[in-house]
N, C-alpha and C. Protein backbone atom coordinates (compact mmCIF):
# COMPACT_ATOMS: atom_id res chain seq x y z
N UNK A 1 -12.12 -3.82 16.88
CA UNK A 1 -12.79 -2.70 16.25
C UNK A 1 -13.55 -3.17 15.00
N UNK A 2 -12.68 -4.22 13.97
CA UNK A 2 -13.76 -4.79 13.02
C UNK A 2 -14.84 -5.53 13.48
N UNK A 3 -14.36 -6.06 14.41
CA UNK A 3 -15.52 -7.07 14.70
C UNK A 3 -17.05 -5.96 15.75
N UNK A 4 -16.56 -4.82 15.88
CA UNK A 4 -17.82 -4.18 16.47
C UNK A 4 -18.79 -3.30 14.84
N UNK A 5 -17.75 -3.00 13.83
CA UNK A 5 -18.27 -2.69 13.12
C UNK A 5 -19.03 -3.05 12.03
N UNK A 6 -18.70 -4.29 12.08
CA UNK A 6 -19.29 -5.61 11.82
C UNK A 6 -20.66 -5.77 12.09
N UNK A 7 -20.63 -6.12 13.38
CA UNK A 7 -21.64 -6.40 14.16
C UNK A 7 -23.01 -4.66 13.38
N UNK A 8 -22.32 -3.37 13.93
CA UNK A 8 -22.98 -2.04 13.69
C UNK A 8 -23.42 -2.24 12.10
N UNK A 9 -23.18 -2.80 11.69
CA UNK A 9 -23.42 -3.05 9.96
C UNK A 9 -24.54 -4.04 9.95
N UNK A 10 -24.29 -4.90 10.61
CA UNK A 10 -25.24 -6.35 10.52
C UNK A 10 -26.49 -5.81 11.22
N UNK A 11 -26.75 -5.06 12.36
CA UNK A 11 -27.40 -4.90 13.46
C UNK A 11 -28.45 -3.27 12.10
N UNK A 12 -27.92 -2.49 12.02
CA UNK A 12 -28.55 -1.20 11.32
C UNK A 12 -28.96 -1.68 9.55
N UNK A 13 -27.65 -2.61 8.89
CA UNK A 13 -28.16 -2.26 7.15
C UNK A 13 -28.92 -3.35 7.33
N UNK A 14 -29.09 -4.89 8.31
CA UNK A 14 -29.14 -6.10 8.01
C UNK A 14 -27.92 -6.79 6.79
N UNK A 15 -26.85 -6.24 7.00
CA UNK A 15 -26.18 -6.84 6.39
C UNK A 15 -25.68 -7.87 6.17
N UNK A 16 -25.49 -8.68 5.00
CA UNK A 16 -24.68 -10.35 4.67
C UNK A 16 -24.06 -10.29 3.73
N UNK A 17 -22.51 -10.60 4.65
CA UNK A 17 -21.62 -10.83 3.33
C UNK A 17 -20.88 -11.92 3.37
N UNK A 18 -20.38 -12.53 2.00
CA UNK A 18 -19.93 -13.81 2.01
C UNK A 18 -18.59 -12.93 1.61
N UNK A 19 -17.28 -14.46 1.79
CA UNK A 19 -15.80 -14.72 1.61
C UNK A 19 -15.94 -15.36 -0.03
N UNK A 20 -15.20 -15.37 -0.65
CA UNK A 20 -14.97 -16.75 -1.35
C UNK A 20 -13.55 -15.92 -2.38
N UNK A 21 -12.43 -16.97 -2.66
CA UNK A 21 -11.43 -16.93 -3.33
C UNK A 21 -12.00 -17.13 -5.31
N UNK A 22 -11.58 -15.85 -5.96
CA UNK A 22 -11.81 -15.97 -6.75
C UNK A 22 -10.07 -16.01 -7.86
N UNK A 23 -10.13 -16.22 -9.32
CA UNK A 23 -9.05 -16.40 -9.83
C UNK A 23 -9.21 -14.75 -10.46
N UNK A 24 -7.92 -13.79 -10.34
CA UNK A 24 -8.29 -12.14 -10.96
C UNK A 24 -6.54 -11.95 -11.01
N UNK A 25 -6.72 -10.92 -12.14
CA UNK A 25 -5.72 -10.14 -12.42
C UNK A 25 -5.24 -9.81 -11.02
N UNK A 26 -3.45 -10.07 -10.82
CA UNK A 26 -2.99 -9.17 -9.88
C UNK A 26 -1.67 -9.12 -10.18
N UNK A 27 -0.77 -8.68 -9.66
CA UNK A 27 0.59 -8.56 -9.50
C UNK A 27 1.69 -9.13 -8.42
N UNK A 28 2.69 -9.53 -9.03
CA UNK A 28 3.41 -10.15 -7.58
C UNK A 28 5.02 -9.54 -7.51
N UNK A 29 5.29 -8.96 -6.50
CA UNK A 29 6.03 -8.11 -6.58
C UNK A 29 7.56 -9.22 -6.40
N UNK A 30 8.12 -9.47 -7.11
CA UNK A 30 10.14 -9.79 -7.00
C UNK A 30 11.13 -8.59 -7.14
N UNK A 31 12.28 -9.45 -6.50
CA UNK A 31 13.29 -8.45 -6.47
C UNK A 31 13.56 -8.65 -8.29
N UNK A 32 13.78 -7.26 -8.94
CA UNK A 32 14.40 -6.73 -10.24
C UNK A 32 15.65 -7.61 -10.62
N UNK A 33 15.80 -7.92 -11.73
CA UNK A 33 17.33 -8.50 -11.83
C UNK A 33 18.50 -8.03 -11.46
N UNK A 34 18.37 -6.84 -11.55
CA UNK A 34 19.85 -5.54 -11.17
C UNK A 34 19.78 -5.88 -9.28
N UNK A 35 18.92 -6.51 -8.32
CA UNK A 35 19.30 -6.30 -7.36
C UNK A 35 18.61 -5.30 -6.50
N UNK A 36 18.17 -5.31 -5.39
CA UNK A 36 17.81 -4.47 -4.59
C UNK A 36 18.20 -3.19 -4.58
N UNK A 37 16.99 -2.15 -4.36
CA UNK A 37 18.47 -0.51 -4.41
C UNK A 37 17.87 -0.12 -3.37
N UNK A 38 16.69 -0.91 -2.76
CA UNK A 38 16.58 -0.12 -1.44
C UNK A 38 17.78 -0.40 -0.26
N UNK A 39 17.54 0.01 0.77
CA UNK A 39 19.18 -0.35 1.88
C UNK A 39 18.20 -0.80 3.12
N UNK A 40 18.80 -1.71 3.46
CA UNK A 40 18.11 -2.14 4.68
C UNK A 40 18.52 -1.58 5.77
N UNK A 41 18.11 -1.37 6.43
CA UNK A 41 18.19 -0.38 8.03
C UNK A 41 18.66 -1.77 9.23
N UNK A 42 19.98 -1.21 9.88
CA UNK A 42 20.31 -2.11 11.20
C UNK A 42 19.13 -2.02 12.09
N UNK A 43 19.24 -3.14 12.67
CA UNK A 43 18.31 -3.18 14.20
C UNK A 43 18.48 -2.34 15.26
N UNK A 44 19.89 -2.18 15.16
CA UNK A 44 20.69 -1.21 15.88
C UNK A 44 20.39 0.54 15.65
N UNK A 45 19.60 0.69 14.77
CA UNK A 45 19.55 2.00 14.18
C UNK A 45 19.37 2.75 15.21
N UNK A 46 19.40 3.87 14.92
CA UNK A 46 18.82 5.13 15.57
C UNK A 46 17.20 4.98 15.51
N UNK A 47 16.62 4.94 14.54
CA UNK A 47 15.56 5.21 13.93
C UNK A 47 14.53 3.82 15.21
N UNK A 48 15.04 2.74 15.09
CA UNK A 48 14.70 1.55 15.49
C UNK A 48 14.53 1.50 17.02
N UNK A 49 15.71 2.31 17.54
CA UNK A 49 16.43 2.43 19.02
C UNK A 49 15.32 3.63 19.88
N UNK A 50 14.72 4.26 19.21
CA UNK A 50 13.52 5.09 19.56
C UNK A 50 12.09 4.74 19.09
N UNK A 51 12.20 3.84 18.70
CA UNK A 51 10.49 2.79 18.73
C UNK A 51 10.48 1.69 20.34
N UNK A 52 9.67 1.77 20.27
CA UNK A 52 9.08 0.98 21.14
C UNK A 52 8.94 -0.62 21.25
N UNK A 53 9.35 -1.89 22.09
CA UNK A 53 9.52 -2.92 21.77
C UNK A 53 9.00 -3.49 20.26
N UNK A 54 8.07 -3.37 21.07
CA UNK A 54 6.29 -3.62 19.98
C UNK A 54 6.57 -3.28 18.44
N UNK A 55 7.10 -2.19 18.57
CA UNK A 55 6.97 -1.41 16.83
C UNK A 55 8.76 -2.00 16.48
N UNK A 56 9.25 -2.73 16.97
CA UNK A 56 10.90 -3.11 16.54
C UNK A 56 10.69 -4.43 15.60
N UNK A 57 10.93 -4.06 14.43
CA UNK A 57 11.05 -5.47 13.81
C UNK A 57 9.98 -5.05 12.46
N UNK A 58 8.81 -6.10 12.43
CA UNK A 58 7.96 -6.27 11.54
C UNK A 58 6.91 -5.43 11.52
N UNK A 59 6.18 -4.58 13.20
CA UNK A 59 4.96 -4.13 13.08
C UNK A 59 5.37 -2.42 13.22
N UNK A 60 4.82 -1.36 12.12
CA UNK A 60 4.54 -0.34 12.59
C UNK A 60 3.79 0.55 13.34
N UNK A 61 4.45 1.71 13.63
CA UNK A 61 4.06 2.52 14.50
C UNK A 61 2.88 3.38 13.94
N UNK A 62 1.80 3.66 14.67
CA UNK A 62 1.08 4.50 13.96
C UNK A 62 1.18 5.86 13.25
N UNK A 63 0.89 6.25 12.33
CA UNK A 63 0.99 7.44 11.74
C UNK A 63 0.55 8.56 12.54
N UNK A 64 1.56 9.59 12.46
CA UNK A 64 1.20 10.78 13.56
C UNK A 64 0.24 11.55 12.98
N UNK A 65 -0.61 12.84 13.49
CA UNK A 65 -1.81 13.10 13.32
C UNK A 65 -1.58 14.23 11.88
N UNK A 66 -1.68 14.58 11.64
CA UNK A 66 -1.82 16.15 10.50
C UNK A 66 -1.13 17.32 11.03
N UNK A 67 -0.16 17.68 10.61
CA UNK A 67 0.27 18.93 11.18
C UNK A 67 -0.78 19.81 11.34
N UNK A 68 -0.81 21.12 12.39
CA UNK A 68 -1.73 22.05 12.27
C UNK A 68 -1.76 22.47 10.94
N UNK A 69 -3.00 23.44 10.81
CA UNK A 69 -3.07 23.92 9.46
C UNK A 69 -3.12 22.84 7.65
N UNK A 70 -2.66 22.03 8.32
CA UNK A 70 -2.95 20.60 6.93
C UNK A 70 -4.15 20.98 6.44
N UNK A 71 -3.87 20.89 4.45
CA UNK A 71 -4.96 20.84 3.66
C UNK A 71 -5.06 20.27 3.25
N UNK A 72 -6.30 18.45 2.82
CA UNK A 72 -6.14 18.03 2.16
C UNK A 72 -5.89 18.17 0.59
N UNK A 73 -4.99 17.24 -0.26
CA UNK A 73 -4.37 17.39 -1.23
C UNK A 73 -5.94 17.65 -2.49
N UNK A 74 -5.37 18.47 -3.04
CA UNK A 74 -6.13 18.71 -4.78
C UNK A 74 -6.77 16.99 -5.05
N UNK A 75 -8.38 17.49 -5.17
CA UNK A 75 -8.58 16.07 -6.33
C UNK A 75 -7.98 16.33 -7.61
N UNK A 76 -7.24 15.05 -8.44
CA UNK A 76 -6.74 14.53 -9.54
C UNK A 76 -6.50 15.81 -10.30
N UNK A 77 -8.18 15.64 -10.63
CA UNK A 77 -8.52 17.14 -12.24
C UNK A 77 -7.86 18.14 -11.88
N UNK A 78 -7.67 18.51 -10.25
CA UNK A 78 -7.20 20.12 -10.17
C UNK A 78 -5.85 20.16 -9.93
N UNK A 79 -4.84 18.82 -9.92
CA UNK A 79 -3.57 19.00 -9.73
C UNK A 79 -2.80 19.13 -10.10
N UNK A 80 -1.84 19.70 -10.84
CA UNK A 80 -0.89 19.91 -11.96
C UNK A 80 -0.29 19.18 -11.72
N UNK A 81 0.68 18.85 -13.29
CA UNK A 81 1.12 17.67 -13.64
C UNK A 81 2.64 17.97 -12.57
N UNK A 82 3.09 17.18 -11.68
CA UNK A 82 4.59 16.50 -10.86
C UNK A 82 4.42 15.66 -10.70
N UNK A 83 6.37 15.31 -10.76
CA UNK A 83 6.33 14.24 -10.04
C UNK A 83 5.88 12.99 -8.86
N UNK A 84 5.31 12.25 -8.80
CA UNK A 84 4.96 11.56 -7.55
C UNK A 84 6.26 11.11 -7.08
N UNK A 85 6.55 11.20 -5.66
CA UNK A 85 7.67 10.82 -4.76
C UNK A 85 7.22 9.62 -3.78
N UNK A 86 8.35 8.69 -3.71
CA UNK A 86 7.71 7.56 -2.06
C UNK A 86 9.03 7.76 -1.85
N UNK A 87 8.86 8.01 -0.55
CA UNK A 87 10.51 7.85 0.14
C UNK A 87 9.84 7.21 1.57
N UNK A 88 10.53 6.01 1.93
CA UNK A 88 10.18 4.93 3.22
C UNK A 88 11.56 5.04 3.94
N UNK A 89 11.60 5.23 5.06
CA UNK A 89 13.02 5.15 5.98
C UNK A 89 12.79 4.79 7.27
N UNK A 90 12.90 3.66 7.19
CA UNK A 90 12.97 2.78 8.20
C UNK A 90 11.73 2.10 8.12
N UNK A 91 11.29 1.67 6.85
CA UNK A 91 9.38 0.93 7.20
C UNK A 91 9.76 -0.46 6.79
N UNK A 92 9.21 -1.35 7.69
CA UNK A 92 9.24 -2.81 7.84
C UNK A 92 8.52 -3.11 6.28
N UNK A 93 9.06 -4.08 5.61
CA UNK A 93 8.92 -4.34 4.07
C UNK A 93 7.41 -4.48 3.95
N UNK A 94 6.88 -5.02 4.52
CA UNK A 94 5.52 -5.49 4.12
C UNK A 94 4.81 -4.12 4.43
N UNK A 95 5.23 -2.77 4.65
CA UNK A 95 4.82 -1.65 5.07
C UNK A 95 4.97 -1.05 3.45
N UNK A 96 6.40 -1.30 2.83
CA UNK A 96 6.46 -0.71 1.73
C UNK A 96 5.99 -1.33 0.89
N UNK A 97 5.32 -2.57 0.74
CA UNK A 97 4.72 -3.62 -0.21
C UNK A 97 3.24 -2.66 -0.41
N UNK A 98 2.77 -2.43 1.17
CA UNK A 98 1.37 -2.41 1.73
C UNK A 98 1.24 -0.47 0.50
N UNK A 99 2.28 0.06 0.59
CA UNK A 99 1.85 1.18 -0.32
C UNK A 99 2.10 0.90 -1.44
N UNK A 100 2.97 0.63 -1.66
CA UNK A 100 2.84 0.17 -3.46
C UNK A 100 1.63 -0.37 -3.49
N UNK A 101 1.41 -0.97 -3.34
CA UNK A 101 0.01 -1.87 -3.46
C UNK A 101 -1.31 -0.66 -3.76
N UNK A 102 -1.24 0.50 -2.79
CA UNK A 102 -2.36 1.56 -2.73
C UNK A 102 -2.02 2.46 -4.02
N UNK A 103 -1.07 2.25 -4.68
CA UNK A 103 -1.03 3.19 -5.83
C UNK A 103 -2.19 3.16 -6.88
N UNK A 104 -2.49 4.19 -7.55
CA UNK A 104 -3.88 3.96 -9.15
C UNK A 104 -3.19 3.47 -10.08
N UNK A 105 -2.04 3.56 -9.74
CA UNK A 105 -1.22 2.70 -11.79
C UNK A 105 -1.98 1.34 -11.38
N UNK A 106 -1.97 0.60 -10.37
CA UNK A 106 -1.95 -0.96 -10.09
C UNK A 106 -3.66 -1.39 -10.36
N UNK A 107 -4.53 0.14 -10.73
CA UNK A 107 -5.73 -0.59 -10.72
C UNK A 107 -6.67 -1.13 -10.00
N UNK A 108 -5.98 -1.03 -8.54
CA UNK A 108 -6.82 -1.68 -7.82
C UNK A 108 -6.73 -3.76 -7.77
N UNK A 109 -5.53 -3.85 -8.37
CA UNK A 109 -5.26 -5.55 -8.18
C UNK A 109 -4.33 -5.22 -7.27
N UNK A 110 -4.55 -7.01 -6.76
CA UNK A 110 -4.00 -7.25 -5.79
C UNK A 110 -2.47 -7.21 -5.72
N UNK A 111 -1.60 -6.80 -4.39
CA UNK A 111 -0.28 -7.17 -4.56
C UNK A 111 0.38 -8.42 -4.17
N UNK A 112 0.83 -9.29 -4.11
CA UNK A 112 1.23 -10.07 -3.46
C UNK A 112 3.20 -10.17 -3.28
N UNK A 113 3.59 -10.22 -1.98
CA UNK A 113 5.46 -9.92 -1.98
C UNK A 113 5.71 -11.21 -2.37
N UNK A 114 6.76 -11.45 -3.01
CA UNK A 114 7.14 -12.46 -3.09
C UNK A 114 8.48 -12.45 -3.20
N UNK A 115 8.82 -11.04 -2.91
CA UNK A 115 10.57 -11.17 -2.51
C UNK A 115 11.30 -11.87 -1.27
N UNK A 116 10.52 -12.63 -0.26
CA UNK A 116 11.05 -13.21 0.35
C UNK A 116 12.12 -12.31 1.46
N UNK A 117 11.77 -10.55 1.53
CA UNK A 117 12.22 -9.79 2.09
C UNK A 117 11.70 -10.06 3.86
N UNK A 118 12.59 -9.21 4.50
CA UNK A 118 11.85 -9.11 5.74
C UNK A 118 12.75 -8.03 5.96
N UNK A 119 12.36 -7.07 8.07
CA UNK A 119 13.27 -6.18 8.20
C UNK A 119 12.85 -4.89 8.04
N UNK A 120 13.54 -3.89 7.97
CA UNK A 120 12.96 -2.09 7.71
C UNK A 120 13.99 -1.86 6.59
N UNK A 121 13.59 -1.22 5.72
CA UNK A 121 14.20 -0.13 4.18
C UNK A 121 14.07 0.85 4.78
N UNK A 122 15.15 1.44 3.54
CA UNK A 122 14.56 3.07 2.81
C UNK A 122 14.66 2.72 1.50
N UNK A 123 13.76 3.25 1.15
CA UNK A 123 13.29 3.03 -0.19
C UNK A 123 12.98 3.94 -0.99
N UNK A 124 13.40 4.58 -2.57
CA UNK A 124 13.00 5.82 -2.80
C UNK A 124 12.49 5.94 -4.01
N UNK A 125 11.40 6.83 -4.45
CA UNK A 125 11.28 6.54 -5.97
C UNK A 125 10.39 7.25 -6.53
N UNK A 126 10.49 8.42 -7.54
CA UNK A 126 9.77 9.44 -8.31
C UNK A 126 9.04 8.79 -9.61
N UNK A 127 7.76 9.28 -9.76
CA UNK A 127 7.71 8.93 -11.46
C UNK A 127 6.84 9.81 -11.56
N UNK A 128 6.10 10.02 -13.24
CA UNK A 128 5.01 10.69 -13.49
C UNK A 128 3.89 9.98 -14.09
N UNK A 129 2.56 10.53 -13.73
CA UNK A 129 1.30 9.65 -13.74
C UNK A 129 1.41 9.55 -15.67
N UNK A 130 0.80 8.40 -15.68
CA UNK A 130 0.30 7.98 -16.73
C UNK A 130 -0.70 9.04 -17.70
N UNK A 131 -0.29 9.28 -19.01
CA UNK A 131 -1.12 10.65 -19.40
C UNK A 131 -1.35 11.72 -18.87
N UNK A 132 -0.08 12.26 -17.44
CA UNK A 132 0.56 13.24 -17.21
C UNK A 132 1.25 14.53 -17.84
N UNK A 133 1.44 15.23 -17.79
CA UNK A 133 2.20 15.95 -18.85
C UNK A 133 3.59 16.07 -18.11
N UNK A 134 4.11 15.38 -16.87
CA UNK A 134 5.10 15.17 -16.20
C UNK A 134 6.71 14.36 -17.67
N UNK A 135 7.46 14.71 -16.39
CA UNK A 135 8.66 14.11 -17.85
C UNK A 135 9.66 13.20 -16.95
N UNK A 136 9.05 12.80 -15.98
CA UNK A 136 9.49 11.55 -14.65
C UNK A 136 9.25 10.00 -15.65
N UNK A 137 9.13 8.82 -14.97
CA UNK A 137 9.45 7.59 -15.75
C UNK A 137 7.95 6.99 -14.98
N UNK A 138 7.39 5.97 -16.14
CA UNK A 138 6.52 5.57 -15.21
C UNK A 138 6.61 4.94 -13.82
N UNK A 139 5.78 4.40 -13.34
CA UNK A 139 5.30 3.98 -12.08
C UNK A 139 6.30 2.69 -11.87
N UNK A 140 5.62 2.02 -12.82
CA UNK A 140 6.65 0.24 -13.28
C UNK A 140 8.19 0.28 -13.35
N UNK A 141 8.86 1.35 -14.18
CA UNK A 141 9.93 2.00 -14.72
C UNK A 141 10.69 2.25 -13.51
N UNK A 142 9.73 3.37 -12.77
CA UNK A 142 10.50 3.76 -11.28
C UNK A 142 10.76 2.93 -10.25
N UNK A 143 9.97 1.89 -10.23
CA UNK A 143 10.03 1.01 -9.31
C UNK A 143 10.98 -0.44 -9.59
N UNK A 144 11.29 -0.68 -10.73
CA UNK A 144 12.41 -1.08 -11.09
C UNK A 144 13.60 -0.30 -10.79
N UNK A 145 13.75 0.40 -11.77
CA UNK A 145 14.63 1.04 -11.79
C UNK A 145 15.54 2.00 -10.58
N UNK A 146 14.85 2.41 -10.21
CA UNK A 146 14.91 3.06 -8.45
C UNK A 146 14.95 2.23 -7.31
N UNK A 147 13.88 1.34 -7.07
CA UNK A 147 13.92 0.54 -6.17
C UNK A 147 14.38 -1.09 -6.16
N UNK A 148 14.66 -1.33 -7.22
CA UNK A 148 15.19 -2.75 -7.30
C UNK A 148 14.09 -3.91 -7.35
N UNK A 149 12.68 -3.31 -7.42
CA UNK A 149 11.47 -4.19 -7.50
C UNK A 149 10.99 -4.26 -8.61
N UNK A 150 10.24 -5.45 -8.90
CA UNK A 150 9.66 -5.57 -10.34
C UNK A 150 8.08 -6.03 -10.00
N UNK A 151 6.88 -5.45 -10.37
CA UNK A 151 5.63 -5.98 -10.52
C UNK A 151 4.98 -6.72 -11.82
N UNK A 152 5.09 -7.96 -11.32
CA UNK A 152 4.99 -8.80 -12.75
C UNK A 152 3.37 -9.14 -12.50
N UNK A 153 2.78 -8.88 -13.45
CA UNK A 153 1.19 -9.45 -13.97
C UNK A 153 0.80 -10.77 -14.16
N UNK A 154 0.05 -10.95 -13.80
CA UNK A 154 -0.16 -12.69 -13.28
C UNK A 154 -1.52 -12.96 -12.53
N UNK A 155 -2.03 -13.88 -12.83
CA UNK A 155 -3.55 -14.29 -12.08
C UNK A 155 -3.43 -15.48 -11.40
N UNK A 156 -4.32 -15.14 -10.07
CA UNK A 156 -4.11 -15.99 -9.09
C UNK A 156 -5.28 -15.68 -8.12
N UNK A 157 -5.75 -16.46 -7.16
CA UNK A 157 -6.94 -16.36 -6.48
C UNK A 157 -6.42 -15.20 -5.61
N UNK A 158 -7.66 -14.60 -5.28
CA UNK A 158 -7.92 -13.14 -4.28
C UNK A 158 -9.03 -13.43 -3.65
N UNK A 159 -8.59 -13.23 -2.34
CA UNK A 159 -9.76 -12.96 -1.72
C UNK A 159 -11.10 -12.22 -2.33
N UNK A 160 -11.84 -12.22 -2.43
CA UNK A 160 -12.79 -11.03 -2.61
C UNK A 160 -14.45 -11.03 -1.77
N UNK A 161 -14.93 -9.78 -0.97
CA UNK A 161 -15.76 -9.87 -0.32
C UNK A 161 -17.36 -9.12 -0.71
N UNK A 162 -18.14 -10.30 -1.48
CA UNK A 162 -19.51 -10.47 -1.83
C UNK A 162 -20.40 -9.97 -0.94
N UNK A 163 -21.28 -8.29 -1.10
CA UNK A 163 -22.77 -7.88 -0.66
C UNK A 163 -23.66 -9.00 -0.79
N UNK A 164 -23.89 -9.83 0.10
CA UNK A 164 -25.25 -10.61 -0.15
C UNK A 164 -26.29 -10.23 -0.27
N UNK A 165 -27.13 -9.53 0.92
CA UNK A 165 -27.65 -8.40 1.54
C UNK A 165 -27.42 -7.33 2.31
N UNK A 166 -28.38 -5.81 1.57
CA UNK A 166 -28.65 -4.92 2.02
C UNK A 166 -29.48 -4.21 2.00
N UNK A 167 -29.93 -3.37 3.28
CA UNK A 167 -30.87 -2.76 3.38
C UNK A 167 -31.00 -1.15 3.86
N UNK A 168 -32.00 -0.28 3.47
CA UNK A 168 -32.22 1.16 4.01
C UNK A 168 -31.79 1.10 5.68
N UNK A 169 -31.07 1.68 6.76
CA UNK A 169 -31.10 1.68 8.07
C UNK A 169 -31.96 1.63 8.77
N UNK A 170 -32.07 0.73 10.04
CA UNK A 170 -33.44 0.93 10.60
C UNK A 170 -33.40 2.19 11.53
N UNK A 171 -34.88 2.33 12.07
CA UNK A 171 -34.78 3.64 13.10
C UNK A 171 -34.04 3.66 13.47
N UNK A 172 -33.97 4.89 14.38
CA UNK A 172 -32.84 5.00 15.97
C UNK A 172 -34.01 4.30 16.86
């Protein structure tokens, strides 16, 4: 699918883009000194025992569609100040890395695991946004403290992917 959209990009904007490893702010996630507080899930689970070969182990299952009636959530400005919640039960680690990682505290740097985890968690953990009027713990705070993870700040090469060229679309 990337590689057709790829192609639909190259073929309509004339698009060129380069690879190259640059050195940038990111984060690398270790286990906390206190120890893990997420719980690792048996193979044997319930949860595990109703996936499908394929999805047993390391790779997840796709996300199911929107309940009927789903509204997407309030932009930012219009949302009153709560708690943010992550609760993971049964997601293969690099699943719960892969959202931490999508959070706005992090800025948009990179995550990298380096807990040396593997396997499915549950994992749980509340905080309140930064200049919130919430009375939860920060993001960093919660994720220590709750989950047994620590995001330490640190620079190190990242991928990052360079617009060479672009252009207006051509006809149909």
């Amino acid at each position: 699918m990337r590689l057709m959209l790829q192609s639909l990009l190259a073929e309509r904007f004339d698009l060129k883009v380069s690879s190259a490893k640059r050195e940038l702010p990111m984060y690398t996630l270790v286990v906390a000194k206190g120890g893990l507080k997420c719980t690792k899930e048996a193979p044997d689970s319930p949860l595990a025992a109703t996936l499908p070969p394929r999805f047993r182990g390391s790779a997840a299952p796709p996300p199911p569609p929107p309940p009927p009636g789903y509204t997407p959530p309030m932009p930012d400005e219009a949302r009153p100040a709560q708690p943010l919640h992550m609760r993971t039960k049964g997601w293969p680690f690099w699943l719960v890395v892969t959202s931490l990682s999508h959070q706005p505290e992090l800025g948009g740097r990179t995550v990298v695991d380096k807990t040396g985890l593997d396997g499915s968690y549950d994992c749980e953990a509340s905080w309140s946004r930064d200049g919130s009027e919430g009375s939860g713990p920060s993001f960093f705070t919660a994720i220590q403290e709750q989950m047994g993870l620590k995001l330490q700040p640190e620079k190190g090469l990242v991928e990052v992917l360079s617009i060479d060229h672009v252009e207006q679309p051509s006809q149909n």
